[in-house]
PDB file of N, CA and C in Angstrom:
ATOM      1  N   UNK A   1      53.981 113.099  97.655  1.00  0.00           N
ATOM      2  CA  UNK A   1      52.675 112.951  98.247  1.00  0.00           C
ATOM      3  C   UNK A   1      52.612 113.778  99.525  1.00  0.00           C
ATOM      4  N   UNK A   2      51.347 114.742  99.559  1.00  0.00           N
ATOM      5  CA  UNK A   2      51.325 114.880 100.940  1.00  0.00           C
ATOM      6  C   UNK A   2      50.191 114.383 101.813  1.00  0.00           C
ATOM      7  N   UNK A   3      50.298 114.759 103.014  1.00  0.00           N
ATOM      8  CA  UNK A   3      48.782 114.133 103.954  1.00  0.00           C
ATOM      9  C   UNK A   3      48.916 115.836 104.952  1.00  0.00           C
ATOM     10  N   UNK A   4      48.080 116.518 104.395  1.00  0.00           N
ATOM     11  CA  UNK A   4      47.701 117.827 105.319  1.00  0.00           C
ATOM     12  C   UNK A   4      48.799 118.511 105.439  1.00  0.00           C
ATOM     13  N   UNK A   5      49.163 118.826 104.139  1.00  0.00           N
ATOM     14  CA  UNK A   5      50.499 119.989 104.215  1.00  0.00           C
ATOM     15  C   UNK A   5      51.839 118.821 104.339  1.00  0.00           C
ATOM     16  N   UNK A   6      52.092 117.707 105.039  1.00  0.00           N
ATOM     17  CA  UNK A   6      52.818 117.298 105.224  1.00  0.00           C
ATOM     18  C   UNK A   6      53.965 116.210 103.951  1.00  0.00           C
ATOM     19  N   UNK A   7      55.367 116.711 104.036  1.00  0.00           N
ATOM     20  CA  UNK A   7      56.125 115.934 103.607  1.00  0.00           C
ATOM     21  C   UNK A   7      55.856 114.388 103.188  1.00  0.00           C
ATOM     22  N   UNK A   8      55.250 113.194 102.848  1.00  0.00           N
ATOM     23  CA  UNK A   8      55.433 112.002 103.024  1.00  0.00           C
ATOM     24  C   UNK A   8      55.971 111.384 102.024  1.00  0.00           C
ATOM     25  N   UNK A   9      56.940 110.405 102.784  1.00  0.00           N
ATOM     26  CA  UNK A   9      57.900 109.648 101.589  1.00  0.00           C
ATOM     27  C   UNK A   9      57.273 107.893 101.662  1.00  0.00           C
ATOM     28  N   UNK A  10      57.215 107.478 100.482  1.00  0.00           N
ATOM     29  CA  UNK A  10      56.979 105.593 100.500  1.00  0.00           C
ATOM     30  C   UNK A  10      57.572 105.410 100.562  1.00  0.00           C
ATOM     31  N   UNK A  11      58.172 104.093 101.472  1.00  0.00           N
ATOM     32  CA  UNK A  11      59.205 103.232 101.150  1.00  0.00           C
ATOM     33  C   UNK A  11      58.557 101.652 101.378  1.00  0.00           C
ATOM     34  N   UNK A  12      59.134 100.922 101.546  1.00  0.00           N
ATOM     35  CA  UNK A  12      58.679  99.072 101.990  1.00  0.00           C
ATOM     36  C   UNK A  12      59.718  98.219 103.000  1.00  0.00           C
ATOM     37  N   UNK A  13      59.293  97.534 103.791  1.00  0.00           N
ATOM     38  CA  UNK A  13      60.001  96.397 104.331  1.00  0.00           C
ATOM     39  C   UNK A  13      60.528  95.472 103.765  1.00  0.00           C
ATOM     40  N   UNK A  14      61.140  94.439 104.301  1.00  0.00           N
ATOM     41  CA  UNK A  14      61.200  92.867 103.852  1.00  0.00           C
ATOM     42  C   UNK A  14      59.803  92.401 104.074  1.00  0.00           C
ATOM     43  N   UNK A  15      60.280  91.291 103.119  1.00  0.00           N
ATOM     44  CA  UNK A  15      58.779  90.026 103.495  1.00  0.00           C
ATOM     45  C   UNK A  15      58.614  89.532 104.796  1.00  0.00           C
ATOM     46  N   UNK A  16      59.856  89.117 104.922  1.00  0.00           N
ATOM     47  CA  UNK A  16      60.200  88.386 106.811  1.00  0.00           C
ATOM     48  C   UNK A  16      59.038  90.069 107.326  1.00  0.00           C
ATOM     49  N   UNK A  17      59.346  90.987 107.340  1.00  0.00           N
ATOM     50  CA  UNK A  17      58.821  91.996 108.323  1.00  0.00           C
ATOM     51  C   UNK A  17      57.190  91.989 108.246  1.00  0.00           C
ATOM     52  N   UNK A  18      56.838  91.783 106.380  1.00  0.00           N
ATOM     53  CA  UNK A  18      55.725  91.986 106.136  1.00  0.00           C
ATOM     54  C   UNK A  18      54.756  90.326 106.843  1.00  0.00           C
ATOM     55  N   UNK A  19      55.833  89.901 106.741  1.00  0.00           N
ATOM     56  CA  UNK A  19      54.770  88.302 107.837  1.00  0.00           C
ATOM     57  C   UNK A  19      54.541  88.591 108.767  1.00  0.00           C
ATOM     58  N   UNK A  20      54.997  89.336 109.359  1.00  0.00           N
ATOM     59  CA  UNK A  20      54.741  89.277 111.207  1.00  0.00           C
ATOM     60  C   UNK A  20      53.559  90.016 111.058  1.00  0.00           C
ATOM     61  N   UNK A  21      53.028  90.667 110.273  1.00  0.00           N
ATOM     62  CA  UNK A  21      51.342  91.317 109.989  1.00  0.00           C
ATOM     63  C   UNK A  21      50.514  91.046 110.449  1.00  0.00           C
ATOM     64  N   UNK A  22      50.396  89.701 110.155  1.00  0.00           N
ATOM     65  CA  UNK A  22      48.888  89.253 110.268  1.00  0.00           C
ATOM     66  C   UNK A  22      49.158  88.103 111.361  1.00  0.00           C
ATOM     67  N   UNK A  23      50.286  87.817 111.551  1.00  0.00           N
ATOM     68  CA  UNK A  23      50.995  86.371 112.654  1.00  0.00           C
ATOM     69  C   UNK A  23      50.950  87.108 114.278  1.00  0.00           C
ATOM     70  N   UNK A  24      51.753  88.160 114.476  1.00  0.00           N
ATOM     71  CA  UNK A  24      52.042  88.796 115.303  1.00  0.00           C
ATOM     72  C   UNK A  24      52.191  90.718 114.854  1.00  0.00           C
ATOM     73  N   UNK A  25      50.922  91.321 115.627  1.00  0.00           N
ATOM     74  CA  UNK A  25      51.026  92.656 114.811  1.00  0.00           C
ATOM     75  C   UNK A  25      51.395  93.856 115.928  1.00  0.00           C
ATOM     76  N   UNK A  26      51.749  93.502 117.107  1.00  0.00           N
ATOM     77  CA  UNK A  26      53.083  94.086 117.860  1.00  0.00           C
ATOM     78  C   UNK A  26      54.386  94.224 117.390  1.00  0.00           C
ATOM     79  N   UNK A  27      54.731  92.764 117.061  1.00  0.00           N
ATOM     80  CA  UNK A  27      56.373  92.977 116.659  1.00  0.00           C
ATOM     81  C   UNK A  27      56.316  93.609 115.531  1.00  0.00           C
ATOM     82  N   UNK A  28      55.464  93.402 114.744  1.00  0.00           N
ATOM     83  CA  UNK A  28      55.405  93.761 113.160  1.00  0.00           C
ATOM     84  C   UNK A  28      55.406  95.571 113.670  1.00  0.00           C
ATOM     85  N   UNK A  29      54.874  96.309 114.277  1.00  0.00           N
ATOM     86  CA  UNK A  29      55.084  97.664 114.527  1.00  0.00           C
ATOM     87  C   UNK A  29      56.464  97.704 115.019  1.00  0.00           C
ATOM     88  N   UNK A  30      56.592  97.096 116.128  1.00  0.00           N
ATOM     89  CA  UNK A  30      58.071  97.043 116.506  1.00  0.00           C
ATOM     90  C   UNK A  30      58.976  96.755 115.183  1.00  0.00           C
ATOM     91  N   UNK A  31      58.884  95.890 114.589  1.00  0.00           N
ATOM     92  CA  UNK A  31      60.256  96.228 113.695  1.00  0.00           C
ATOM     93  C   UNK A  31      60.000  97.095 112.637  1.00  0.00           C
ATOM     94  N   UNK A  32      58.609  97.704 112.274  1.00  0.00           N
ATOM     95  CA  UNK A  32      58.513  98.561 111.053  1.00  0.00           C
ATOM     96  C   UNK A  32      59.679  99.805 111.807  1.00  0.00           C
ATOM     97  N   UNK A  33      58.657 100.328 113.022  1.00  0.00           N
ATOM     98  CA  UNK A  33      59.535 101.604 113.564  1.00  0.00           C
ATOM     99  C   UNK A  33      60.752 100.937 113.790  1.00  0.00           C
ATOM    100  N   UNK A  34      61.167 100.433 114.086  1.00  0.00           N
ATOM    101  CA  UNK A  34      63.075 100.064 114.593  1.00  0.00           C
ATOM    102  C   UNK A  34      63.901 100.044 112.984  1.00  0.00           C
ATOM    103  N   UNK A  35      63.328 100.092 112.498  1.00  0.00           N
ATOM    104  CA  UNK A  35      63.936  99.231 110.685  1.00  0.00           C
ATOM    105  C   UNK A  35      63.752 101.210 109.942  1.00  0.00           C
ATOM    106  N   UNK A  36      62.601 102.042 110.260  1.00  0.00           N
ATOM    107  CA  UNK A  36      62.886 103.235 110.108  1.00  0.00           C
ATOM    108  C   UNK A  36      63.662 104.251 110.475  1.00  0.00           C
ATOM    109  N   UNK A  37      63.993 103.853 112.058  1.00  0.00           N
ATOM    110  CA  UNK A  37      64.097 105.090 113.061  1.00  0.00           C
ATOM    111  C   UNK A  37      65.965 104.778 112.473  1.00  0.00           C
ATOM    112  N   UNK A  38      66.556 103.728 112.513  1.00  0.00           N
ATOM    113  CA  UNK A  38      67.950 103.052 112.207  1.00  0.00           C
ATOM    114  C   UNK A  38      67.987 104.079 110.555  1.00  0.00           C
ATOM    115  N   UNK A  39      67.268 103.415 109.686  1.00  0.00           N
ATOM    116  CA  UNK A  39      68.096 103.805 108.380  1.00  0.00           C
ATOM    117  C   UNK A  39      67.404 105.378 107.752  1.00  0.00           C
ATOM    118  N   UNK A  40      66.224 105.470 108.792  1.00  0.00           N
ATOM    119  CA  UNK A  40      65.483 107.015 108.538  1.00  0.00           C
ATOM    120  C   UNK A  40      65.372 108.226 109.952  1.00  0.00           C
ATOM    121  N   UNK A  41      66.144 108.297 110.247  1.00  0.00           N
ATOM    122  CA  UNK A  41      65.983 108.934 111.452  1.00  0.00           C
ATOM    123  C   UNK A  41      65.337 110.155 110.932  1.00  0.00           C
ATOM    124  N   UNK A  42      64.342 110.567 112.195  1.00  0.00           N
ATOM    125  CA  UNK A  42      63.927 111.469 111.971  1.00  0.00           C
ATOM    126  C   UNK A  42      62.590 111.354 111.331  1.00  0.00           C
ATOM    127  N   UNK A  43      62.370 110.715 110.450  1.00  0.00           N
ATOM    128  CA  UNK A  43      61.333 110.030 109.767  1.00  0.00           C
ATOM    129  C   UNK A  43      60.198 109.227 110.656  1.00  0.00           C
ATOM    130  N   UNK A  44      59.046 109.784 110.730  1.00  0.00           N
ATOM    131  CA  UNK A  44      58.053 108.824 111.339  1.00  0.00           C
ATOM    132  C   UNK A  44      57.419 108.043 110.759  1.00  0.00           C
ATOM    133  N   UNK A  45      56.600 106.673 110.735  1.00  0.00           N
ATOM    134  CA  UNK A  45      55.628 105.963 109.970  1.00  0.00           C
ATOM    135  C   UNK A  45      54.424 106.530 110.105  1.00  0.00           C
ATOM    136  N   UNK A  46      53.831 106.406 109.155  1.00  0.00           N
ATOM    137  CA  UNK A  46      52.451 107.500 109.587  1.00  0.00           C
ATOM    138  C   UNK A  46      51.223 106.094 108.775  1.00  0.00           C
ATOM    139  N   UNK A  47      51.566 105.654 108.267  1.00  0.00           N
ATOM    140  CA  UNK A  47      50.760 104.951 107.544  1.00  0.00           C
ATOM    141  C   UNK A  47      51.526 103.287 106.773  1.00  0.00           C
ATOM    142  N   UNK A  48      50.843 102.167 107.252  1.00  0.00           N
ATOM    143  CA  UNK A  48      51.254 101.631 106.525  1.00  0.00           C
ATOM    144  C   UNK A  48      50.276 100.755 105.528  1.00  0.00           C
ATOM    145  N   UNK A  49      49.971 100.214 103.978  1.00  0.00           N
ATOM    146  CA  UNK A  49      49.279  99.676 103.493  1.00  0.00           C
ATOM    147  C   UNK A  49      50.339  98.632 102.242  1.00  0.00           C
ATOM    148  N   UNK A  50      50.092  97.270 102.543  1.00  0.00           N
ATOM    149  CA  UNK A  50      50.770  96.524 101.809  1.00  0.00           C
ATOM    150  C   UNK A  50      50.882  97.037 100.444  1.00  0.00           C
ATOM    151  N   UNK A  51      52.211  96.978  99.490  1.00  0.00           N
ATOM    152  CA  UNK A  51      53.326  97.334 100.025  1.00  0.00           C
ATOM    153  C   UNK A  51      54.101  98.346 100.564  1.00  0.00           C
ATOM    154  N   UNK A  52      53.468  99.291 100.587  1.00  0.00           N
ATOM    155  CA  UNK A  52      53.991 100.579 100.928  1.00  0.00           C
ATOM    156  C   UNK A  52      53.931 101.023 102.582  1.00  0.00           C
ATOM    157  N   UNK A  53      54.796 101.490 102.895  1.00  0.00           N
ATOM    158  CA  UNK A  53      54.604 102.185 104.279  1.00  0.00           C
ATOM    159  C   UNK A  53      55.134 104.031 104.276  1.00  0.00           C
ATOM    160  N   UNK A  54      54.082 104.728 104.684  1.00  0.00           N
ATOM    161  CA  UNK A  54      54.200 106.397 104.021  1.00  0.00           C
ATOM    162  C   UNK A  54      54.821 106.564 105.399  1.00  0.00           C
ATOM    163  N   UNK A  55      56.137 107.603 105.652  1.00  0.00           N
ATOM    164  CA  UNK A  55      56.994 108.561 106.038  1.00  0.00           C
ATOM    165  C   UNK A  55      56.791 109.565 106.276  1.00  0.00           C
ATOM    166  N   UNK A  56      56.404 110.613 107.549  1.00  0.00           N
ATOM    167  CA  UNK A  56      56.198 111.803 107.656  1.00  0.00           C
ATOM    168  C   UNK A  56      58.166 112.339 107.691  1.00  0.00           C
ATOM    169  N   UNK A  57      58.298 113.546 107.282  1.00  0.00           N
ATOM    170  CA  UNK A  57      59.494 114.126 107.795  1.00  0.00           C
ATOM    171  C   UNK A  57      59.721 115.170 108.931  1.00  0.00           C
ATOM    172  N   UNK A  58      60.379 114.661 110.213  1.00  0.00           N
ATOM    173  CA  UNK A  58      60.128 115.340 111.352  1.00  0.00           C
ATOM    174  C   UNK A  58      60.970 115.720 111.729  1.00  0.00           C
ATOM    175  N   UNK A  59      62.196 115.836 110.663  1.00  0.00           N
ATOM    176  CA  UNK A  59      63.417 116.662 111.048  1.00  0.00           C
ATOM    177  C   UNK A  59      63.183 118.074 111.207  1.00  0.00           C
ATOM    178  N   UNK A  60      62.550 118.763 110.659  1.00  0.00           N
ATOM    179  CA  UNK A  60      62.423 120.060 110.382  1.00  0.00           C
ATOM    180  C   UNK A  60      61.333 120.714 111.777  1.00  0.00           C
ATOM    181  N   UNK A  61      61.011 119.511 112.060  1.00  0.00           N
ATOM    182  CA  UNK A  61      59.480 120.424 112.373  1.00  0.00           C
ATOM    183  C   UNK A  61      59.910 120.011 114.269  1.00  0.00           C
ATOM    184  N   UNK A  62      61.079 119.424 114.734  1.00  0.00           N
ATOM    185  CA  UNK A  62      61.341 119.653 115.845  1.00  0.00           C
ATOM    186  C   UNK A  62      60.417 118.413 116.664  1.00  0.00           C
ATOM    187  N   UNK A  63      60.483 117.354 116.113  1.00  0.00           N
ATOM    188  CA  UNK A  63      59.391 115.980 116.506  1.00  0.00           C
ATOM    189  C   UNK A  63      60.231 115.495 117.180  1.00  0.00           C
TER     190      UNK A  63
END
């Protein structure tokens, strides 16, 4: 998939992550990015829509 030329990869959270959504939607950013930046470095969130959350790739491009 792309979004404007760009790389994007899907992936998903846990459920525990996907609760904090609609409960608390600070932490819920906080752990989407912390839960990416750990097992995707380099990788930004660019989008998220239950279940999926889309991945820009920003290794290349010096982000």
């Amino acid at each position: 998939m792309t979004l404007a030329n760009e790389v994007i990869m899907k992936s998903t959270v846990s459920m525990r992550i996907w609760m904090l959504k609609d409960s608390d939607t600070e932490a819920f950013k906080h752990e989407v990015t912390n839960y990416f930046a750990r097992g995707y470095p380099g990788w930004t969130v660019v989008k998220v829509k239950y279940p999926l959350v889309y991945l820009r790739d920003d290794r290349r491009n010096g982000m």
